[in-house]
C-alpha atoms as a PDB file:
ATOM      1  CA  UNK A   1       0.000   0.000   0.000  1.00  0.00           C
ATOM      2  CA  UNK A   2       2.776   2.218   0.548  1.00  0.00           C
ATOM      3  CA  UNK A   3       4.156   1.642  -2.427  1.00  0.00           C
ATOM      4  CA  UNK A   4       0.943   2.314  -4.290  1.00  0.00           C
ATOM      5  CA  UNK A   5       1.073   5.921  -1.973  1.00  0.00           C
ATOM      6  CA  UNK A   6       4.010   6.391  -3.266  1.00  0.00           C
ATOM      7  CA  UNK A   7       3.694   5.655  -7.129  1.00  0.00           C
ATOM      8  CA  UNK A   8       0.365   8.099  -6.880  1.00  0.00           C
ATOM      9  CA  UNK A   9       1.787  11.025  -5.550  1.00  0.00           C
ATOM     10  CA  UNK A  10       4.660  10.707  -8.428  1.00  0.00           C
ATOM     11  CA  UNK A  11       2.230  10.410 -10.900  1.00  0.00           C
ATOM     12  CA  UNK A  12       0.438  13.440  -9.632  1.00  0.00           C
ATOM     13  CA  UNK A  13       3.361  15.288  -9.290  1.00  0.00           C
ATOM     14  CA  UNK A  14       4.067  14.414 -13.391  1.00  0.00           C
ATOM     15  CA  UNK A  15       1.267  15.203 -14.574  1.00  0.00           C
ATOM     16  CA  UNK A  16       1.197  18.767 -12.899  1.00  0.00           C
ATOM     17  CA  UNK A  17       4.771  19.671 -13.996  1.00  0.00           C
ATOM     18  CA  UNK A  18       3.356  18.499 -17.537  1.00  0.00           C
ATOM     19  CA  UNK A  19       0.034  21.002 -16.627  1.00  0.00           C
ATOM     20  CA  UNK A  20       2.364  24.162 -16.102  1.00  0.00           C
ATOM     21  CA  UNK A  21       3.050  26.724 -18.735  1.00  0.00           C
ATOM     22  CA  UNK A  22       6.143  26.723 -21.140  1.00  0.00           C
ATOM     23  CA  UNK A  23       6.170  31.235 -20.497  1.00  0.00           C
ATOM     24  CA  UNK A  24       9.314  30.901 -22.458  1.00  0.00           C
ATOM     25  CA  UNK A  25       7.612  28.369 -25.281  1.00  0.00           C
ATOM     26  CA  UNK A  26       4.295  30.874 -25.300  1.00  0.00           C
ATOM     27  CA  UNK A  27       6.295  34.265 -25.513  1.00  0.00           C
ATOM     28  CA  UNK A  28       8.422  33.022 -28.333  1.00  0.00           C
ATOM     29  CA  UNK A  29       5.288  31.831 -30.306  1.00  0.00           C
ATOM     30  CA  UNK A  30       3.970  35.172 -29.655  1.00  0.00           C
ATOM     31  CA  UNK A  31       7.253  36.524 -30.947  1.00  0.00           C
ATOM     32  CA  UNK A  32       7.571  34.593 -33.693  1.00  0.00           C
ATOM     33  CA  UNK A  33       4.016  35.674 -34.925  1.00  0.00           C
ATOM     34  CA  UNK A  34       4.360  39.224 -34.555  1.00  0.00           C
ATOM     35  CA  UNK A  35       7.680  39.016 -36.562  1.00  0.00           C
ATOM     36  CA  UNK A  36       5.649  37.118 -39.466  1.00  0.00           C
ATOM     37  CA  UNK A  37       2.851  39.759 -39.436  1.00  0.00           C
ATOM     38  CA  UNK A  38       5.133  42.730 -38.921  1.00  0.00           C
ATOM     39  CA  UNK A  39       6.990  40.599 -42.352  1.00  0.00           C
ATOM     40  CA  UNK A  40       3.610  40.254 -44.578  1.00  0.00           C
ATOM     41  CA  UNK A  41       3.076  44.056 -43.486  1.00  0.00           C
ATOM     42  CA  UNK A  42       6.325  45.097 -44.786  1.00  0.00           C
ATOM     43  CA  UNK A  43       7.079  42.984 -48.233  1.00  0.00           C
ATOM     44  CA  UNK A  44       3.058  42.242 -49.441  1.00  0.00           C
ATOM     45  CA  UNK A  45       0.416  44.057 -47.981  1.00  0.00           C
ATOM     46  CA  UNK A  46      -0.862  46.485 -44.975  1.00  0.00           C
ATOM     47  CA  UNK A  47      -3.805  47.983 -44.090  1.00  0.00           C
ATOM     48  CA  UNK A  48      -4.280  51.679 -44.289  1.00  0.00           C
ATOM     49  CA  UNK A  49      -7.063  54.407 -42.926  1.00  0.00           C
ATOM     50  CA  UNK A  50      -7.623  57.191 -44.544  1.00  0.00           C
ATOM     51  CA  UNK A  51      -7.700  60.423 -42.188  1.00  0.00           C
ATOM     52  CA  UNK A  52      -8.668  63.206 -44.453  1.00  0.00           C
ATOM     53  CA  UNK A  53     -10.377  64.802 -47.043  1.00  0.00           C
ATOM     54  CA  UNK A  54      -7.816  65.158 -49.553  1.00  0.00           C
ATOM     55  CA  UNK A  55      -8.557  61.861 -51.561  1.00  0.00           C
ATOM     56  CA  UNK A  56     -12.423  62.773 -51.952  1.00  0.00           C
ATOM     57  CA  UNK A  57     -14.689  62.091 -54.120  1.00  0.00           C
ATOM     58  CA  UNK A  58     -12.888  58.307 -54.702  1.00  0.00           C
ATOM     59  CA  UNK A  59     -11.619  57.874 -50.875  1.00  0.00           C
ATOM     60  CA  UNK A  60     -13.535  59.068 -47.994  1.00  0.00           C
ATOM     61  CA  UNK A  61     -12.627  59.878 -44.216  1.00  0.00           C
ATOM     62  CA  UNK A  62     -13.116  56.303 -42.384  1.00  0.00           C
ATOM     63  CA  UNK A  63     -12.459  54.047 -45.524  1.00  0.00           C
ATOM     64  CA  UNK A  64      -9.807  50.987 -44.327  1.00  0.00           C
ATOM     65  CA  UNK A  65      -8.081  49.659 -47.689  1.00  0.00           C
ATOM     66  CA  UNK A  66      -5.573  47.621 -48.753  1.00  0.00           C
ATOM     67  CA  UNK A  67      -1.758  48.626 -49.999  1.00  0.00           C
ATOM     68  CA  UNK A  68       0.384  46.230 -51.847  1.00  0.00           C
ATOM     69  CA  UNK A  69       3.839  46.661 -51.035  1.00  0.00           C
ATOM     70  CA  UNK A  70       5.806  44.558 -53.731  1.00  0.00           C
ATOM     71  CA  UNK A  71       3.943  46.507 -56.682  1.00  0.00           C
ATOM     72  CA  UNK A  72       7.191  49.014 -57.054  1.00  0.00           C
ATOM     73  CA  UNK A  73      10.005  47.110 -55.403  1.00  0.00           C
ATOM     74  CA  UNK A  74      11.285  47.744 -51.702  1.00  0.00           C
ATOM     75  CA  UNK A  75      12.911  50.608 -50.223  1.00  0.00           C
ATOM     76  CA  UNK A  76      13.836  52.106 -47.096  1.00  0.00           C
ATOM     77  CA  UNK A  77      10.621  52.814 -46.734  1.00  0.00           C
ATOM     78  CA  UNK A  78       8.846  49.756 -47.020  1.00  0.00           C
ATOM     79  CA  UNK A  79       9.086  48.426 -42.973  1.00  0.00           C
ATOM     80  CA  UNK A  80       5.487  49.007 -41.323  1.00  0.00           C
ATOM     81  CA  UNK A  81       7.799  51.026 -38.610  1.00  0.00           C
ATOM     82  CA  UNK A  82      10.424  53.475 -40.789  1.00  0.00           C
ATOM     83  CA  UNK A  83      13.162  51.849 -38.886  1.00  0.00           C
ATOM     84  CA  UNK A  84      16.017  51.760 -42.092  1.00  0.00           C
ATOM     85  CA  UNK A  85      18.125  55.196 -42.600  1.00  0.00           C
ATOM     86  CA  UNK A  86      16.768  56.918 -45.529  1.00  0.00           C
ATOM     87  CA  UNK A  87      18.686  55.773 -48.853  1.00  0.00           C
ATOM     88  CA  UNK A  88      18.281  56.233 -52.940  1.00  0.00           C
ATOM     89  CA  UNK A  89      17.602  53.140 -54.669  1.00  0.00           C
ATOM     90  CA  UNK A  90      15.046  50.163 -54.715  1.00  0.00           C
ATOM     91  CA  UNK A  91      14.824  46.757 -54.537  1.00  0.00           C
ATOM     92  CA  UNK A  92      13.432  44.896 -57.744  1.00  0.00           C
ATOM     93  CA  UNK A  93      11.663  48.075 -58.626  1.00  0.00           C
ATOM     94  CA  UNK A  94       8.809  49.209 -61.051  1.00  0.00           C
ATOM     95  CA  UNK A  95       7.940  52.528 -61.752  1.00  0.00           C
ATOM     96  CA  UNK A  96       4.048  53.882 -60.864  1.00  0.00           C
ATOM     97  CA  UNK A  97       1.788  53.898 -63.478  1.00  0.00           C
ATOM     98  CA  UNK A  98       0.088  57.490 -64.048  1.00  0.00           C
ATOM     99  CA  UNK A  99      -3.373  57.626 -61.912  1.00  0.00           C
ATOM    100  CA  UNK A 100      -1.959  55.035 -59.585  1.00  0.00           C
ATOM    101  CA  UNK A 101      -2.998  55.864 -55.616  1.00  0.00           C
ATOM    102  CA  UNK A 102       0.161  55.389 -53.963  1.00  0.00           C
ATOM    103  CA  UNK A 103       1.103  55.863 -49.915  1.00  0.00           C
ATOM    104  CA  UNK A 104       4.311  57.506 -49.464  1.00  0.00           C
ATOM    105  CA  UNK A 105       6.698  59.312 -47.162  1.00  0.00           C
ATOM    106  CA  UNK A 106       7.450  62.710 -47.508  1.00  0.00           C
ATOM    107  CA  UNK A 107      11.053  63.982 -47.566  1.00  0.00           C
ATOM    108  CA  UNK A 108      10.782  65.513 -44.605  1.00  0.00           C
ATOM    109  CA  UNK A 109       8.744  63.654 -42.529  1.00  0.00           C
ATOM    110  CA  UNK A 110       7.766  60.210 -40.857  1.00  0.00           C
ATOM    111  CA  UNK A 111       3.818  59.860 -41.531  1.00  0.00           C
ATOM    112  CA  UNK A 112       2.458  58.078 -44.920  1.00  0.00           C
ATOM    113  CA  UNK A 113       0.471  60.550 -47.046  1.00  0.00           C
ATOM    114  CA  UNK A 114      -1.636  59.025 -49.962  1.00  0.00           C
ATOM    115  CA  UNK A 115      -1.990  60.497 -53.363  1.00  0.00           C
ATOM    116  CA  UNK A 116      -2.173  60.039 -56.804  1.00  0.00           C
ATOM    117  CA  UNK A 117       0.883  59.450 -59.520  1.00  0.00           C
ATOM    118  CA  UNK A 118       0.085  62.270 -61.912  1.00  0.00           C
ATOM    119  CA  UNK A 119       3.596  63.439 -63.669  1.00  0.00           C
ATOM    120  CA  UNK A 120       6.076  60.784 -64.198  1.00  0.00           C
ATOM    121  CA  UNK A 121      10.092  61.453 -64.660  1.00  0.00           C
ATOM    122  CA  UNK A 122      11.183  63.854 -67.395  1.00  0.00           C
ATOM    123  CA  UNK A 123       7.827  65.092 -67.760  1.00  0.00           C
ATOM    124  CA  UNK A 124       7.282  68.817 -67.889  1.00  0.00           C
ATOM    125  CA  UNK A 125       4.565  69.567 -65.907  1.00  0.00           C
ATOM    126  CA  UNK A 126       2.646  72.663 -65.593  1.00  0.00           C
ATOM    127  CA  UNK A 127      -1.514  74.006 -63.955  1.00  0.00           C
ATOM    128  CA  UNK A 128      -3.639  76.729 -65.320  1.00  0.00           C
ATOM    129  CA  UNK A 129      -6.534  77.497 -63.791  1.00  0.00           C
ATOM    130  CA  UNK A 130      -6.474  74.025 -62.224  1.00  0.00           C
ATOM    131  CA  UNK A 131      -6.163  72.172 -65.531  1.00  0.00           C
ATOM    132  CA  UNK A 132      -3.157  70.089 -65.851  1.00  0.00           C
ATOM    133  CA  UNK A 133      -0.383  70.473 -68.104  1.00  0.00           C
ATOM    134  CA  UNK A 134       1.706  67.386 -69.492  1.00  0.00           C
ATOM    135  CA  UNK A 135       4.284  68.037 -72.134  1.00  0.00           C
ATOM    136  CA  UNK A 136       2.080  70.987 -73.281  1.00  0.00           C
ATOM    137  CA  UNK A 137      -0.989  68.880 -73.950  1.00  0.00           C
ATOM    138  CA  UNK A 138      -3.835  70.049 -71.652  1.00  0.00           C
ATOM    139  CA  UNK A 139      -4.938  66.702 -69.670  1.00  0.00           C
ATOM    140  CA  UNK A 140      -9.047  66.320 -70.316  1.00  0.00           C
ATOM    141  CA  UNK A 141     -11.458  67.434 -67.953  1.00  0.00           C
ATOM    142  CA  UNK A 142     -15.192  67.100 -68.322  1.00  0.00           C
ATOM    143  CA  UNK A 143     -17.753  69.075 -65.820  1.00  0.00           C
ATOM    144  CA  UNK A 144     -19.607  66.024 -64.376  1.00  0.00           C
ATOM    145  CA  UNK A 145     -23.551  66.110 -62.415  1.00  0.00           C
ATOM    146  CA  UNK A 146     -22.961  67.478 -58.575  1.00  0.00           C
ATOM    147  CA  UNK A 147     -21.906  64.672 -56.150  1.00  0.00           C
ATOM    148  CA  UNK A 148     -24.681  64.107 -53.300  1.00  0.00           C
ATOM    149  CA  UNK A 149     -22.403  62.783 -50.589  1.00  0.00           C
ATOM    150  CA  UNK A 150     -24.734  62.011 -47.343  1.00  0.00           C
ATOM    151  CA  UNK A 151     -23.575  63.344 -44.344  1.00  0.00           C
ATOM    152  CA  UNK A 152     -22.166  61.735 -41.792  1.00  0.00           C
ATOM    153  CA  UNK A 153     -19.440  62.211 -38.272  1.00  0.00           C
ATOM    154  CA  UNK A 154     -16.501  61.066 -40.864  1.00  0.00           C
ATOM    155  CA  UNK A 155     -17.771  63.284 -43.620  1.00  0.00           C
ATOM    156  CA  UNK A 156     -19.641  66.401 -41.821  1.00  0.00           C
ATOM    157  CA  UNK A 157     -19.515  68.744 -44.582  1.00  0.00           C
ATOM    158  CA  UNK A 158     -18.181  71.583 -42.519  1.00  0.00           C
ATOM    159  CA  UNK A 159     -18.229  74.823 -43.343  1.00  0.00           C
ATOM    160  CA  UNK A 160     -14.687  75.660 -43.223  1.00  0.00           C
ATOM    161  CA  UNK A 161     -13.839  73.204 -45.883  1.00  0.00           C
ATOM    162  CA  UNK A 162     -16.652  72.820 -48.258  1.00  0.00           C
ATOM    163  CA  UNK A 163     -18.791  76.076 -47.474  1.00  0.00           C
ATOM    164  CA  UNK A 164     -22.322  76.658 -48.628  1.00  0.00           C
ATOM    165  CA  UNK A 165     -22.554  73.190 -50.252  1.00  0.00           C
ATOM    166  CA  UNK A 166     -24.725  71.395 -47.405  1.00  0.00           C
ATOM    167  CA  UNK A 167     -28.235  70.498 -49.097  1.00  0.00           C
ATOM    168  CA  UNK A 168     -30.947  68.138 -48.681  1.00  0.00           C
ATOM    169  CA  UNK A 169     -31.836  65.405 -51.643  1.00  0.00           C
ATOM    170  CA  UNK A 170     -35.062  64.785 -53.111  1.00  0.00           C
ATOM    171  CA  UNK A 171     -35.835  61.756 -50.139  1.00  0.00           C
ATOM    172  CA  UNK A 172     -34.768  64.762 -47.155  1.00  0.00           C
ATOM    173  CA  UNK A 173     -31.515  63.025 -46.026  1.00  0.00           C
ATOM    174  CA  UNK A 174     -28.677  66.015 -45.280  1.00  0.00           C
ATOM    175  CA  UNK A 175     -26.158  65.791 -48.381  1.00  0.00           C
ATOM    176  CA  UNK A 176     -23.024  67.518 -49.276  1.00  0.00           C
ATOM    177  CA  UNK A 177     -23.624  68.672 -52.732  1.00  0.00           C
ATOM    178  CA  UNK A 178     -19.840  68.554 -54.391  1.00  0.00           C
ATOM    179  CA  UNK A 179     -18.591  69.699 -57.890  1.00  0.00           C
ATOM    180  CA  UNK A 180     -17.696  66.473 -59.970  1.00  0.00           C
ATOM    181  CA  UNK A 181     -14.922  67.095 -62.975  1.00  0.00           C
ATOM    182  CA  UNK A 182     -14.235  63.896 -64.583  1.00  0.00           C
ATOM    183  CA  UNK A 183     -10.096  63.738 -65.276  1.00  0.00           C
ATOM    184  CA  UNK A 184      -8.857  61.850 -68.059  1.00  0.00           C
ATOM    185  CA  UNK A 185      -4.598  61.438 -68.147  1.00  0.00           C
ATOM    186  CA  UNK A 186      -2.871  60.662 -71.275  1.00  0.00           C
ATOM    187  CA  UNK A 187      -2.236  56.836 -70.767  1.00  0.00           C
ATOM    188  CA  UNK A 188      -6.460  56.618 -70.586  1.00  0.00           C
ATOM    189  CA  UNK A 189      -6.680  56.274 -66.907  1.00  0.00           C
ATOM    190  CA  UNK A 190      -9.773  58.493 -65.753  1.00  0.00           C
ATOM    191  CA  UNK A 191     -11.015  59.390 -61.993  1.00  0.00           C
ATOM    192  CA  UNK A 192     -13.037  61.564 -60.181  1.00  0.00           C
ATOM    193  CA  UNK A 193     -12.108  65.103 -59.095  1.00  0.00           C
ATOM    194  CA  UNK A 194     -13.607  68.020 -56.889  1.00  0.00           C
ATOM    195  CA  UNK A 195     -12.761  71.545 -58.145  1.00  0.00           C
ATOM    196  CA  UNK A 196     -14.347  74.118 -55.843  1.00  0.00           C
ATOM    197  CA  UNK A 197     -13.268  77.063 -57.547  1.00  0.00           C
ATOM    198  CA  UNK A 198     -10.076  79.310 -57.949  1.00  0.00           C
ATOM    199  CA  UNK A 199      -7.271  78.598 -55.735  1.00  0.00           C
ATOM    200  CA  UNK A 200      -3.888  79.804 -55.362  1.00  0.00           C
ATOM    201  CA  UNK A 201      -2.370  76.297 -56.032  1.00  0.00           C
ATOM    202  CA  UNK A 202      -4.591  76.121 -59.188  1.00  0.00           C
ATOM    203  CA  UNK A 203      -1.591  77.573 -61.129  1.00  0.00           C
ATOM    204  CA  UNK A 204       1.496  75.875 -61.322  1.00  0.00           C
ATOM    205  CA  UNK A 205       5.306  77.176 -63.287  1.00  0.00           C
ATOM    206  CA  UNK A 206       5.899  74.877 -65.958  1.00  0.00           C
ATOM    207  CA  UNK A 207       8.589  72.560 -63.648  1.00  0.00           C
ATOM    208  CA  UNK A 208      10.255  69.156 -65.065  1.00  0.00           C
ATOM    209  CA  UNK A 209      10.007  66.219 -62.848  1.00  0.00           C
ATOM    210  CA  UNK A 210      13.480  64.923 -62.407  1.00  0.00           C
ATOM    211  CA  UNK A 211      14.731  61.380 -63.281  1.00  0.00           C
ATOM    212  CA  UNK A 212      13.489  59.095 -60.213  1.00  0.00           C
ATOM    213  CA  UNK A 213      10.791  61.385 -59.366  1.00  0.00           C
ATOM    214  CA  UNK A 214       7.118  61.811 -58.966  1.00  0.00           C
ATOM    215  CA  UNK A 215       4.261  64.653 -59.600  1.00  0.00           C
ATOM    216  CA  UNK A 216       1.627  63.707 -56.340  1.00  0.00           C
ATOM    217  CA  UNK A 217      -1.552  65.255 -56.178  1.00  0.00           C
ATOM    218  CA  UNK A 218      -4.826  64.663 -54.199  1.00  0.00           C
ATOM    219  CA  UNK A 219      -8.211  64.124 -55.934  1.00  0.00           C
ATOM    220  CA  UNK A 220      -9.713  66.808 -53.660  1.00  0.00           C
ATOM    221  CA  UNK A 221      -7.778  69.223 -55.294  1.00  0.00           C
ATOM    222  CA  UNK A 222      -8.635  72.699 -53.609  1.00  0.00           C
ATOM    223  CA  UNK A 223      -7.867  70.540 -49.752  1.00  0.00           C
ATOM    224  CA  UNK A 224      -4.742  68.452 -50.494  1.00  0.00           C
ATOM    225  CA  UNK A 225      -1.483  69.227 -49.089  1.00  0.00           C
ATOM    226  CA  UNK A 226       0.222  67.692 -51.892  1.00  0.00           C
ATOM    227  CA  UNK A 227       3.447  67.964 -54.302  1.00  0.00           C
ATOM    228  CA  UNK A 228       1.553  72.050 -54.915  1.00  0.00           C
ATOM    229  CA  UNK A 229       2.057  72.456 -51.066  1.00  0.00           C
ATOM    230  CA  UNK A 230       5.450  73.423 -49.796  1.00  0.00           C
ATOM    231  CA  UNK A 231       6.555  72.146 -46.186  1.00  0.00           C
ATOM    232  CA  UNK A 232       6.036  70.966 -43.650  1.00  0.00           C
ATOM    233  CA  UNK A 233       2.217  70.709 -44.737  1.00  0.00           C
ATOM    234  CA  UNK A 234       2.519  69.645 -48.546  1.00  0.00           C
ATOM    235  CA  UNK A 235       4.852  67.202 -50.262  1.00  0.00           C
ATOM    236  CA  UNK A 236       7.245  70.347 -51.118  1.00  0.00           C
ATOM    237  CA  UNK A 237       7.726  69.095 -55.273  1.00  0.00           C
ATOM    238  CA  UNK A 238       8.189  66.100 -56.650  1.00  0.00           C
ATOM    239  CA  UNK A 239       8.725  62.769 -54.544  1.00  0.00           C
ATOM    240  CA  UNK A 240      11.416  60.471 -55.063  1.00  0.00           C
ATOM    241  CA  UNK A 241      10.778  56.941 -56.176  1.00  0.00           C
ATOM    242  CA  UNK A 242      12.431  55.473 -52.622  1.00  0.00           C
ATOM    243  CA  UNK A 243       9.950  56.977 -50.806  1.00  0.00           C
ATOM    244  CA  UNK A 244       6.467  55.764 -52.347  1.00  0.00           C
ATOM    245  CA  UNK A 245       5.792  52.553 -50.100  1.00  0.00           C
ATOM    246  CA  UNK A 246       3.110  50.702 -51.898  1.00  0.00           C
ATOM    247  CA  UNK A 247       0.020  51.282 -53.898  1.00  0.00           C
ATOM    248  CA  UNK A 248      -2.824  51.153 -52.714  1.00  0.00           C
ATOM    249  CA  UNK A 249      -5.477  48.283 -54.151  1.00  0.00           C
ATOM    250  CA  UNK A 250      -8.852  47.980 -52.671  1.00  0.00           C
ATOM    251  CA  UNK A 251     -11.303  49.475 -49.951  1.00  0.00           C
ATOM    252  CA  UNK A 252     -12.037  46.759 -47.361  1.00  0.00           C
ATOM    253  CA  UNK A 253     -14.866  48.086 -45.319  1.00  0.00           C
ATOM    254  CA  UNK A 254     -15.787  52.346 -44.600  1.00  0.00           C
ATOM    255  CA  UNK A 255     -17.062  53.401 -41.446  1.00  0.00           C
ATOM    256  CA  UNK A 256     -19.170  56.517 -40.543  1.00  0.00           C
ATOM    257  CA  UNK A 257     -17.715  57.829 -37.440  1.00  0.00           C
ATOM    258  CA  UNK A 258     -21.117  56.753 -35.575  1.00  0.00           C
ATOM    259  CA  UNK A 259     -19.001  53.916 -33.773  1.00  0.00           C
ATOM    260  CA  UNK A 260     -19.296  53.911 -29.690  1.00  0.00           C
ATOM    261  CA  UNK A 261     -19.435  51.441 -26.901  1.00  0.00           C
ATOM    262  CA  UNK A 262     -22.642  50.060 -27.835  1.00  0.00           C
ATOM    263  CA  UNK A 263     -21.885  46.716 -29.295  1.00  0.00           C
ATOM    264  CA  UNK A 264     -24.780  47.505 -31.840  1.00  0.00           C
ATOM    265  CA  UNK A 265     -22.695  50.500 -32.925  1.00  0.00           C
ATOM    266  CA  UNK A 266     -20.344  48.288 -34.764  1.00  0.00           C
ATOM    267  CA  UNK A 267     -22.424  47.013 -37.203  1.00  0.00           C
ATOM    268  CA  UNK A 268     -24.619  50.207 -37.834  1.00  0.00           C
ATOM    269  CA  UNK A 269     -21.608  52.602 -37.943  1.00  0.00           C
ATOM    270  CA  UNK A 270     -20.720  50.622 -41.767  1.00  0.00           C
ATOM    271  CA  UNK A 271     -21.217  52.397 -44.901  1.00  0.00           C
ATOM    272  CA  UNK A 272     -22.691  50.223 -47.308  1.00  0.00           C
ATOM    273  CA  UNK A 273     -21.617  49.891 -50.674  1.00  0.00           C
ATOM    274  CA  UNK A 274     -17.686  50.540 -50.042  1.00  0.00           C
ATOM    275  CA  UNK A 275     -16.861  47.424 -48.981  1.00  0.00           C
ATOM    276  CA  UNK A 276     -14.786  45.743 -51.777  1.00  0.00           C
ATOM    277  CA  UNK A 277     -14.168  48.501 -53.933  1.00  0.00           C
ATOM    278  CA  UNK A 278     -11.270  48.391 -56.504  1.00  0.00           C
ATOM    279  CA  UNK A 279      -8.881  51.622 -56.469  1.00  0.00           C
ATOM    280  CA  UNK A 280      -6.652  50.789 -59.841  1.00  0.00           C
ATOM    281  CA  UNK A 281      -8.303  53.423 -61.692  1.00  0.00           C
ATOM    282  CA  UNK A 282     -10.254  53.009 -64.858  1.00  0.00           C
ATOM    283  CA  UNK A 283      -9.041  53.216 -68.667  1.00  0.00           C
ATOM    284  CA  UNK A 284     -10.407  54.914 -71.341  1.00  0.00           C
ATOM    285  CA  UNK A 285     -10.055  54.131 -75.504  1.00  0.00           C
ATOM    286  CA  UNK A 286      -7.430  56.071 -77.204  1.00  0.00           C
ATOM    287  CA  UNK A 287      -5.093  56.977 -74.716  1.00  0.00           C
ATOM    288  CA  UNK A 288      -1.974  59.029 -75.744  1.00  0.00           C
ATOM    289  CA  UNK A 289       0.500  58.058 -73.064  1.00  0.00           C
END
């Protein structure tokens, strides 16, 4: 019987060494997983909010989408966390496409911005009146119906950036009632623009974009602190090719800015419709590029 005692308490005392937890084991799992994530975020793709209004009409305030980041090549700037020393050069590299939405760094600065490839190196590059110049050739505009945007906490319509142009549609829901030119670049790719009216970046010097740099502008055009904008707001010029970090691919779901701690608030606070929306801009017949 004693021997039995004996045995049982060993066997108990097994199994509950066996029952404790590996900390070590568990925090180098952990490790190991936030090394392959912080990976996949870095060389293929990340997710990426948009924070302002300088992307509207295509890309609202509270849109999540998707950024491919082997679609130019890696840089210094490709890490999720901008941990390399800033340096020229790419790794297996191919040059934006005009009308790509791209993320990028600015020169002087640490945050991503996101705008849209419009002059590509050795271009000459010029705005009148807010039409765009390349190589001399005006780029196509057409005047498009108003843009009934519904309002919402993520896109308030506020006075101080799009004045006068709260309205209510035909069904009484509050709209913001924006002014739709339809933009058509040389290589066919077309998009979405909002012109408000004369502004003091709507006229550019003829400038040529250097060899390994980029012509950035925002599809909002009279509220984008972009490659128009000197710093520390705007891009200050052209952007070097090292320091666009991906392009951006597909909306994944939008919210409203309705979102609290009521559980039901996370479902409601969607916008429908966005979810799944493509951002490789459209093509048009004939293109010139």
């Amino acid at each position: 019987m004693a021997l039995e005692k004996v045995d049982e308490i060993a066997a108990k005392a097994e199994t509950t060494e066996k029952e404790k937890t590996d900390w070590i084991g568990e925090a180098k799992s952990i490790g190991l997983l936030l090394l392959a994530v912080l990976a996949f975020h870095s060389l293929v793709a990340k997710p990426f909010y948009i924070p302002s209004v300088s992307m509207m009409p295509g890309l609202l305030v509270g849109d999540r989408l998707i950024v491919s980041k082997y679609a130019y090549g890696w840089s210094w700037v490709s890490p999720t966390f901008h941990v390399l020393p800033r340096m020229q050069g790419r790794l297996w590299g191919s040059i934006p496409e005009r009308g790509d939405i791209v993320i990028l760094t600015p020169k002087d600065q640490s945050s991503d911005y996101i705008k849209r490839v419009i002059g590509l190196p050795g271009d000459t590059l010029e705005l009148r009146g807010g039409q765009i110049f390349l190589n001399g050739d005006p780029v196509k505009q057409e005047v498009q119906p108003d843009l009934n945007l519904p309002i919402d906490a993520n896109s308030p319509c506020g006075s101080a950036e799009f004045p006068g142009l709260r309205d209510t549609d035909a069904s009484g829901n509050n709209v913001c009632t924006l002014p739709i030119v339809r933009e058509t670049l040389p290589n066919g790719v077309s998009y979405d623009i909002i012109d408000l009216g004369p502004q003091p970046t709507d006229d550019i010097a003829p400038i040529i974009i250097p060899e390994g740099h980029f012509y950035l502008m925002g599809d909002n055009r009279d509220l984008s602190a972009d490659s128009r904008v000197a710093s520390p707001l705007g891009l200050d010029g052209t952007i070097p090719w090292e320091n666009i970090g991906g392009r951006a691919e597909f909306i994944t779901f939008s919210l409203d800015g309705s979102t609290s701690l009521n559980p039901v608030s996370w479902f409601t606070s969607f916008r429908s419709g966005r979810a799944g929306t493509s951002l490789r801009p459209d093509k048009v017949e004939n293109a010139t590029d």
